[in-house]
Protein backbone atom coordinates (compact mmCIF):
# COMPACT_ATOMS: atom_id res chain seq x y z
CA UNK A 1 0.00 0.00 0.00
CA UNK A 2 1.30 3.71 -1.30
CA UNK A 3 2.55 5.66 2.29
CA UNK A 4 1.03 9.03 2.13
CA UNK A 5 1.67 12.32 3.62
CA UNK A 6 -1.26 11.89 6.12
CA UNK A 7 0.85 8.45 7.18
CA UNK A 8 3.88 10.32 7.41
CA UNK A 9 1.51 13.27 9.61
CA UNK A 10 0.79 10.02 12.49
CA UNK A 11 3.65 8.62 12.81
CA UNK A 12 5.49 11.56 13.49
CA UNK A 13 2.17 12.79 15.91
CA UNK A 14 2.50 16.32 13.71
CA UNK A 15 -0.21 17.80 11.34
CA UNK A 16 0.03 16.96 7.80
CA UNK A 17 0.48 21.71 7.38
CA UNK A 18 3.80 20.72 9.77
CA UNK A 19 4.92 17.38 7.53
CA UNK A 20 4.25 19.67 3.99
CA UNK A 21 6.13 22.40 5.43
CA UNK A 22 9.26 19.76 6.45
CA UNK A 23 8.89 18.22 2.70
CA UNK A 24 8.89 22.23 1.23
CA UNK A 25 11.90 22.95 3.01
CA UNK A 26 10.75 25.66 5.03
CA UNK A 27 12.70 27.49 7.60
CA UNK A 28 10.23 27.95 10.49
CA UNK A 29 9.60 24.51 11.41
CA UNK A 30 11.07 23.58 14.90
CA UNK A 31 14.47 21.21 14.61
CA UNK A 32 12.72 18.83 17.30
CA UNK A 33 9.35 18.34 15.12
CA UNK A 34 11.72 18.52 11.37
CA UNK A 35 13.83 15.66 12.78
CA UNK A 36 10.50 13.73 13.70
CA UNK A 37 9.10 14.49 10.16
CA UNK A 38 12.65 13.03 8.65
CA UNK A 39 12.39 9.86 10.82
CA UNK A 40 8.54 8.73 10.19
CA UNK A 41 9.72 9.55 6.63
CA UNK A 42 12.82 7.32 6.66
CA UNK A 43 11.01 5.24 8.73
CA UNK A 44 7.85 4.72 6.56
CA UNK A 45 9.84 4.46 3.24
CA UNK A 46 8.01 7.71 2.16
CA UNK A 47 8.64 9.48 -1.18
CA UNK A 48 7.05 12.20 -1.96
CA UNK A 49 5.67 13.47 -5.37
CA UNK A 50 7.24 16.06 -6.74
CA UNK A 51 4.81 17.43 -8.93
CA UNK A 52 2.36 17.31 -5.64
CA UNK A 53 5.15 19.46 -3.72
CA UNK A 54 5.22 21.91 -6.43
CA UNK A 55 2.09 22.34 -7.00
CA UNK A 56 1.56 23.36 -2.96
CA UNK A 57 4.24 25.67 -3.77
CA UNK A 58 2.15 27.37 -6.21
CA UNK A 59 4.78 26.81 -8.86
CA UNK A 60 5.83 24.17 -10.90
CA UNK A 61 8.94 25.80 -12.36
CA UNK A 62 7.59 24.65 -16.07
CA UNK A 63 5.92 26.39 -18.77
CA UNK A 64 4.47 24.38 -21.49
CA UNK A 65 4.64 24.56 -24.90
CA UNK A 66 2.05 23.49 -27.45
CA UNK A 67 3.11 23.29 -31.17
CA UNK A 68 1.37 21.89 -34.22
CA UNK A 69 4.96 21.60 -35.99
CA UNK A 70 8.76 21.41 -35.47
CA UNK A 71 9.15 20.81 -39.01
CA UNK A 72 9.64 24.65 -39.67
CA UNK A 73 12.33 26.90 -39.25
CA UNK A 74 10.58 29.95 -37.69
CA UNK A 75 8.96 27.40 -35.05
CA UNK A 76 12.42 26.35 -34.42
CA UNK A 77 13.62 29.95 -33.74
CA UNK A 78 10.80 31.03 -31.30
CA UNK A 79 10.55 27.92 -29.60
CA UNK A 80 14.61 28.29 -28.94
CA UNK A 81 13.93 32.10 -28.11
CA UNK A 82 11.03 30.57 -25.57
CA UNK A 83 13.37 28.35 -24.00
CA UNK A 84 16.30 30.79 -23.37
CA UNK A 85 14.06 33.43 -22.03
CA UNK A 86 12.65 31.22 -19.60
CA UNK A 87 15.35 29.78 -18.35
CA UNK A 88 17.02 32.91 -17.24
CA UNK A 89 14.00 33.00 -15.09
CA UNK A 90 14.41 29.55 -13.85
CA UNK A 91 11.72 27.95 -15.68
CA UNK A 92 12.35 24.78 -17.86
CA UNK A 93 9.83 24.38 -20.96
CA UNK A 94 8.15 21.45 -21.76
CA UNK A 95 6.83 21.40 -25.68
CA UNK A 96 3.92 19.09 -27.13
CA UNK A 97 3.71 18.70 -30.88
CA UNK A 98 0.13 17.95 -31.29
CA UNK A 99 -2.72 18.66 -33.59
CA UNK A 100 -5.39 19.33 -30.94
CA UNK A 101 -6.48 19.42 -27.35
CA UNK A 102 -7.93 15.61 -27.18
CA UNK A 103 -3.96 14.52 -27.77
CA UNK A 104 -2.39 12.73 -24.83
CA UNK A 105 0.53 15.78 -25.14
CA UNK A 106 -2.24 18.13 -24.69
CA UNK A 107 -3.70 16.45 -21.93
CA UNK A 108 -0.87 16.05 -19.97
CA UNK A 109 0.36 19.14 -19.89
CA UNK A 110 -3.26 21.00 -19.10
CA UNK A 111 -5.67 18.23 -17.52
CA UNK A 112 -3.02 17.37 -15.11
CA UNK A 113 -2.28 21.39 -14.37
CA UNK A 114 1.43 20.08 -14.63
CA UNK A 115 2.33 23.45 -15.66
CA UNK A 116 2.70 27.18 -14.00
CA UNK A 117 2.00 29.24 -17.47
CA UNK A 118 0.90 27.50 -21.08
CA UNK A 119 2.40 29.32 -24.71
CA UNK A 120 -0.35 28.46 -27.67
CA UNK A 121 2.18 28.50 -30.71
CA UNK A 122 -0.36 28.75 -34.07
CA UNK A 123 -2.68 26.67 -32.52
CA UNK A 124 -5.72 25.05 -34.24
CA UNK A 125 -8.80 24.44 -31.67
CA UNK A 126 -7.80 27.66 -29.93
CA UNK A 127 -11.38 28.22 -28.98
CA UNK A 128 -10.80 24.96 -26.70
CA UNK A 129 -7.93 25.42 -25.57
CA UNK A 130 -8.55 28.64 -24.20
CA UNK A 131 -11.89 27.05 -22.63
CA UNK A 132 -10.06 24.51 -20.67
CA UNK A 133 -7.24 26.61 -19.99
CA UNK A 134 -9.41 29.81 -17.91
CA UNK A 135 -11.21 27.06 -16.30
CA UNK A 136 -8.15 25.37 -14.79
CA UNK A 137 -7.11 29.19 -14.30
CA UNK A 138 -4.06 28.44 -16.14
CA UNK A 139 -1.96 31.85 -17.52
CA UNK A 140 -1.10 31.56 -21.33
CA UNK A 141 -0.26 33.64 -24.67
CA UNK A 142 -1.07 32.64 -27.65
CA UNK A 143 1.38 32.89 -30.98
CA UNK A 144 -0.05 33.69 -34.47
CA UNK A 145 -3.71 32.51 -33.28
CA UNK A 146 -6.17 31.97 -35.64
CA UNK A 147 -9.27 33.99 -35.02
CA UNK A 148 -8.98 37.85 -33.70
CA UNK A 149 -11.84 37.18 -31.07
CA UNK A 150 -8.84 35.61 -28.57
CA UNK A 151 -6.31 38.73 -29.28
CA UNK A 152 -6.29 39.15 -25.57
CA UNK A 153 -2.95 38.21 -24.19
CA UNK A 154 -1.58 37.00 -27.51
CA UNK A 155 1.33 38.32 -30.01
CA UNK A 156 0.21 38.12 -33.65
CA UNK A 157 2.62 39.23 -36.91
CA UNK A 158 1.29 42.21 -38.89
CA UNK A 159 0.49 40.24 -41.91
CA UNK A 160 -1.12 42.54 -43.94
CA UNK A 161 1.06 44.67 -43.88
CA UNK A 162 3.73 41.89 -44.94
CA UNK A 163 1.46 41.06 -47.68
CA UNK A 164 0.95 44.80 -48.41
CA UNK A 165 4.75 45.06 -48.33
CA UNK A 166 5.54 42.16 -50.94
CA UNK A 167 3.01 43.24 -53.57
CA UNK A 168 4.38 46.48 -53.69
CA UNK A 169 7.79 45.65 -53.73
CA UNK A 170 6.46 43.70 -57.00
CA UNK A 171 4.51 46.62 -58.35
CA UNK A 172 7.37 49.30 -57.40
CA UNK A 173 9.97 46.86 -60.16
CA UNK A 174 7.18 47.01 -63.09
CA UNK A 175 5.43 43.97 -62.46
CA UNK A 176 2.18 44.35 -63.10
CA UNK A 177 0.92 40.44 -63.87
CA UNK A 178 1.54 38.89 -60.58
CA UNK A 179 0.10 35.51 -58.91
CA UNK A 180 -0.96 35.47 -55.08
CA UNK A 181 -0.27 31.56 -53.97
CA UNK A 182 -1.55 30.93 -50.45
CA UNK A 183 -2.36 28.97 -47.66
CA UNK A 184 -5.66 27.14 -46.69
CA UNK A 185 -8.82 29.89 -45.68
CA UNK A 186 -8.54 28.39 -41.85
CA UNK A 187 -5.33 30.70 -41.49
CA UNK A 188 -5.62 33.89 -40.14
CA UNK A 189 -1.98 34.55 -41.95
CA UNK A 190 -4.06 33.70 -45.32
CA UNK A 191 -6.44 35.57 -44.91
CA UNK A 192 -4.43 38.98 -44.09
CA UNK A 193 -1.28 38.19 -46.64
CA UNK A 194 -3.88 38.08 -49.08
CA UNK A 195 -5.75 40.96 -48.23
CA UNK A 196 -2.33 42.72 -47.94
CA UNK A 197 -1.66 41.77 -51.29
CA UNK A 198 -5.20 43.19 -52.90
CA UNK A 199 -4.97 46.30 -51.26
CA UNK A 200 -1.33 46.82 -52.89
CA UNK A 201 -2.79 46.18 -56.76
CA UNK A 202 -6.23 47.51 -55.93
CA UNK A 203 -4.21 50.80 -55.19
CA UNK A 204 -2.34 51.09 -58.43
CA UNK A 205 -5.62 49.70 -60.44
CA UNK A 206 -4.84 46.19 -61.25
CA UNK A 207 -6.27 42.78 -60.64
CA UNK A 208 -4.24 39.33 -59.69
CA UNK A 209 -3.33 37.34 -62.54
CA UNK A 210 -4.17 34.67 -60.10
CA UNK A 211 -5.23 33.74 -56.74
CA UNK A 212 -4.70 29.97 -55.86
CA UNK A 213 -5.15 27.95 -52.66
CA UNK A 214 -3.31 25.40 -51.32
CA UNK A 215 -0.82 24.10 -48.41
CA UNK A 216 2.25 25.38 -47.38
CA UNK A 217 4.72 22.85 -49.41
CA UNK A 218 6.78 22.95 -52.03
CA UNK A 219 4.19 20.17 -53.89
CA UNK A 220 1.81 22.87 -54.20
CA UNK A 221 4.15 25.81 -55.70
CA UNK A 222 5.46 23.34 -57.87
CA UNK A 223 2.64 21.75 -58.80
CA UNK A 224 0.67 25.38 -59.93
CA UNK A 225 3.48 26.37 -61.62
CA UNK A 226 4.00 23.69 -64.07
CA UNK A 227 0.41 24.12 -64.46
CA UNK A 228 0.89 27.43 -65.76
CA UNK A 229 3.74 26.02 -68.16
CA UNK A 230 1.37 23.51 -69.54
CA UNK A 231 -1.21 26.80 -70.34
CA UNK A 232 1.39 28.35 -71.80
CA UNK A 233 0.31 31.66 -69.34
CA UNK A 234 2.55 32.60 -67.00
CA UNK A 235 2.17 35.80 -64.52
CA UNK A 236 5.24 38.43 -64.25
CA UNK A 237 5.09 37.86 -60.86
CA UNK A 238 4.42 35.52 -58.14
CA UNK A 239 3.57 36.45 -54.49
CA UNK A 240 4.10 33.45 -52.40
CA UNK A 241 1.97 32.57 -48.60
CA UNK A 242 5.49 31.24 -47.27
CA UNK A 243 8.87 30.16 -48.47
CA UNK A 244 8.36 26.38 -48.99
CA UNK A 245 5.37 27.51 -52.33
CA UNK A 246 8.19 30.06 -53.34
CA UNK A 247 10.47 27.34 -53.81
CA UNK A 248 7.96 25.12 -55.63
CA UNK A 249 7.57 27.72 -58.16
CA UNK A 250 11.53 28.30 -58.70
CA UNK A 251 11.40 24.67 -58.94
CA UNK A 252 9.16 23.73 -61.36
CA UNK A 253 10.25 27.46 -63.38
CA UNK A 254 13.74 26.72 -63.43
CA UNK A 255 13.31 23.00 -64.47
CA UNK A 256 11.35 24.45 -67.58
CA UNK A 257 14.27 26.73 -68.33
CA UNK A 258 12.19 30.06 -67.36
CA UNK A 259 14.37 32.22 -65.52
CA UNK A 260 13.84 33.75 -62.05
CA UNK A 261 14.05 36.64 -62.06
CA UNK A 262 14.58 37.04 -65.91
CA UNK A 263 11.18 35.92 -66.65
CA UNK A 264 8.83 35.74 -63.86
CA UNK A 265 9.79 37.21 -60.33
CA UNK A 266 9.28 35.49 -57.10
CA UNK A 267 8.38 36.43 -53.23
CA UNK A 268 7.97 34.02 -50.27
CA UNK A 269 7.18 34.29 -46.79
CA UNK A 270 8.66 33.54 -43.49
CA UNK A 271 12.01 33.65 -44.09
CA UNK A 272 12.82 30.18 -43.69
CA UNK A 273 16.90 28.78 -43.26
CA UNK A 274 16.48 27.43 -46.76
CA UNK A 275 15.46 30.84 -48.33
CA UNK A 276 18.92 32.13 -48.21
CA UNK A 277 20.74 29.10 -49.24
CA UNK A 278 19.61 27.86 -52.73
CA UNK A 279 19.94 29.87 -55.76
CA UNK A 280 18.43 32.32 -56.30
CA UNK A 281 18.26 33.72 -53.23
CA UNK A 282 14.73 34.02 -52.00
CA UNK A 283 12.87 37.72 -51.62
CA UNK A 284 10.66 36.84 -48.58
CA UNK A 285 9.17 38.63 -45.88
CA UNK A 286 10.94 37.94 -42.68
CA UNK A 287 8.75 37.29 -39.35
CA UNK A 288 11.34 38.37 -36.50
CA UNK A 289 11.18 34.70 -34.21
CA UNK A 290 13.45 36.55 -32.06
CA UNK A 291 11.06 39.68 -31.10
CA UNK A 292 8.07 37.14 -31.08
CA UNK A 293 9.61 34.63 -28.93
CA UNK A 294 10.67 37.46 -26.32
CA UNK A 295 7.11 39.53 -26.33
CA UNK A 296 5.61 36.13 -25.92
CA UNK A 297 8.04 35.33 -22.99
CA UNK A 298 7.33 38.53 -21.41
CA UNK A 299 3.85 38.41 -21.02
CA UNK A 300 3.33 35.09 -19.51
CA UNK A 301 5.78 35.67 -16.91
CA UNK A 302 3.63 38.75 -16.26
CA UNK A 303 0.41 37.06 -16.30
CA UNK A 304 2.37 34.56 -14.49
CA UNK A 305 3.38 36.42 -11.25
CA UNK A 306 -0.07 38.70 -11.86
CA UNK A 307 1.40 41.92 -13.01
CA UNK A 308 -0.64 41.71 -16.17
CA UNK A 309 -4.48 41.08 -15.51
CA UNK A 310 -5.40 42.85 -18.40
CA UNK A 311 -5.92 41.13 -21.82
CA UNK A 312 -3.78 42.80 -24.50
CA UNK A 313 -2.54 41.51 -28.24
CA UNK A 314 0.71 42.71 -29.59
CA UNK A 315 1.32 43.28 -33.03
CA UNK A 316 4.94 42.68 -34.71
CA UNK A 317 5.83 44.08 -37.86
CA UNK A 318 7.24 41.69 -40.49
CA UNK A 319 10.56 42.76 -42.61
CA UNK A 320 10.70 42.79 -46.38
CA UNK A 321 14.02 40.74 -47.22
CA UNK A 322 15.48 41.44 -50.68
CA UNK A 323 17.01 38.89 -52.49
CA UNK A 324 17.73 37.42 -56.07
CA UNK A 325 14.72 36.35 -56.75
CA UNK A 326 12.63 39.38 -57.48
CA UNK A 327 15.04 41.83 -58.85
CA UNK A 328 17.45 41.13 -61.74
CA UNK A 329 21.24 41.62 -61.34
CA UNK A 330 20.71 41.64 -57.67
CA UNK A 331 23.28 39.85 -55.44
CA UNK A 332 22.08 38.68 -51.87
């Protein structure tokens, strides 16, 4: 049979607030009763939990982590931004990759309340997240959320104004034919890169040459391009949702002997690793993991030791990167 702390409480003839305080190492137990603790312990064979200790603490000295991907480059950076900001605060981060709250990751880290503060990073199911998470009165940020109703206490990338920012850069080097590939409609980043995008030709009184949805991989820009090859129509331009569809289309453009930028231009997204390492060098617009992952820090450990008890969202502003890819005779 398991000893518990109420055993541990009766054999020593102390209260079980006396026996918690012995386990939590505090100074203003009596050496007499902390030696009587230590023997019933000893005694008893007693070992304590130490996620049960903790949590009578109030702290667990982890924040969690929940991620739909480690497969990406910008994840990479703000999760390793996460993790060094929190452990100069003494925190160690624990990170789930999981697709949804029902996961056993999820679950562990917010059904068992195994955690002091929670960090959503692009979650899907944010809605139920967020549900379980006020009613376990857990702290958390979110990270590129989906749906602007959960701003509060979140850090989001301006992405219409990246979007904004691309197309122009585009329109501003005489392209006036120019593609918009993007992500799926659930994104919030689709949804405001391609509204950037409009607003930028809408301005100067031109249309899309075409507006195509898809996933973020390299299938998809490749696969739309040669598409376009096969028509024997192909735009000026293309605007890409992220890096991986840039690199499609250089793919599938370069294969068919069409140059880039000779011929048709390109501009990703994100600013992945890879961007600035295959020829040509990608344009993209650069999301700043660095400033995310710190702003993201920041607040939890506010809403963490209660100095922030007011929802807020804070916006970042992306960074037009120019590269090979959308202006001739450019070096990177």
């Amino acid at each position: 049979m398991k000893v518990s702390i109420f055993d541990v409480a009766k054999k020593s003839g102390l209260s079980v607030v006396t026996v918690s305080r012995v386990l939590n190492g505090a100074e203003t137990v009596r050496e007499k009763n902390r030696q009587k603790v230590l023997d019933a312990i000893k005694e008893l064979g007693y070992h304590p939990n130490a996620a049960a200790r903790s949590l009578a603490r109030g702290k667990t000295g982890i924040i969690g982590l929940i991620v739909t991907t480690l497969q990406d480059s910008f994840f990479d950076a703000v999760v390793k931004e996460l993790n060094e900001v929190f452990a100069l605060h003494g925190y160690y981060l624990a990170i789930s990759v999981s697709t949804g709250i029902d996961s056993d990751e999820s679950h562990y880290l917010i059904q068992e309340d195994r955690v002091d503060g929670l960090i959503l990073l692009s979650p899907m199911e944010e809605d139920n997240y967020i549900v379980e998470l006020k009613k376990r009165g857990i702290p958390y940020v979110l990270i590129d959320n989906q749906k602007p109703e959960n701003d509060n206490f979140s850090v989001t990338i301006d992405n219409f104004k990246g979007g904004y920012a691309a197309a122009s850069h585009l329109l501003d080097n005489g392209y006036t034919s120019i593609a918009h590939l993007c992500g799926q409609e659930m994104f919030r980043s689709t949804r405001e890169r391609r509204d950037g995008f409009m607003q930028a030709l809408s301005g100067r009184g031109l249309a899309p040459f075409e507006i195509v949805n898809g996933d973020f991989e390299i299938g998809f820009g490749y696969e739309t391009a040669v598409r376009w090859l096969k028509e024997g129509q192909l735009p000026q331009a293309v605007f890409a949702g992220d890096d991986n569809i840039a690199l499609g289309v250089v793919n599938a453009l370069m294969e068919a002997g069409v140059q880039v930028p000779g011929q048709v231009a390109v501009v990703g997204y994100d600013d992945q690793t890879i961007s600035s390492q295959l020829h040509p060098y990608l344009t993209t617009v650069r999301q700043p993991a660095d400033r995310i992952g710190i702003a993201a820090a920041d607040m939890l450990l506010k809403r963490i030791d209660g100095t922030m008890k007011r929802g807020a969202n804070l916006k970042i502003d992306p960074e037009l990167i120019v590269r090979e890819s959308s202006v001739p005779g450019r070096r990177a």
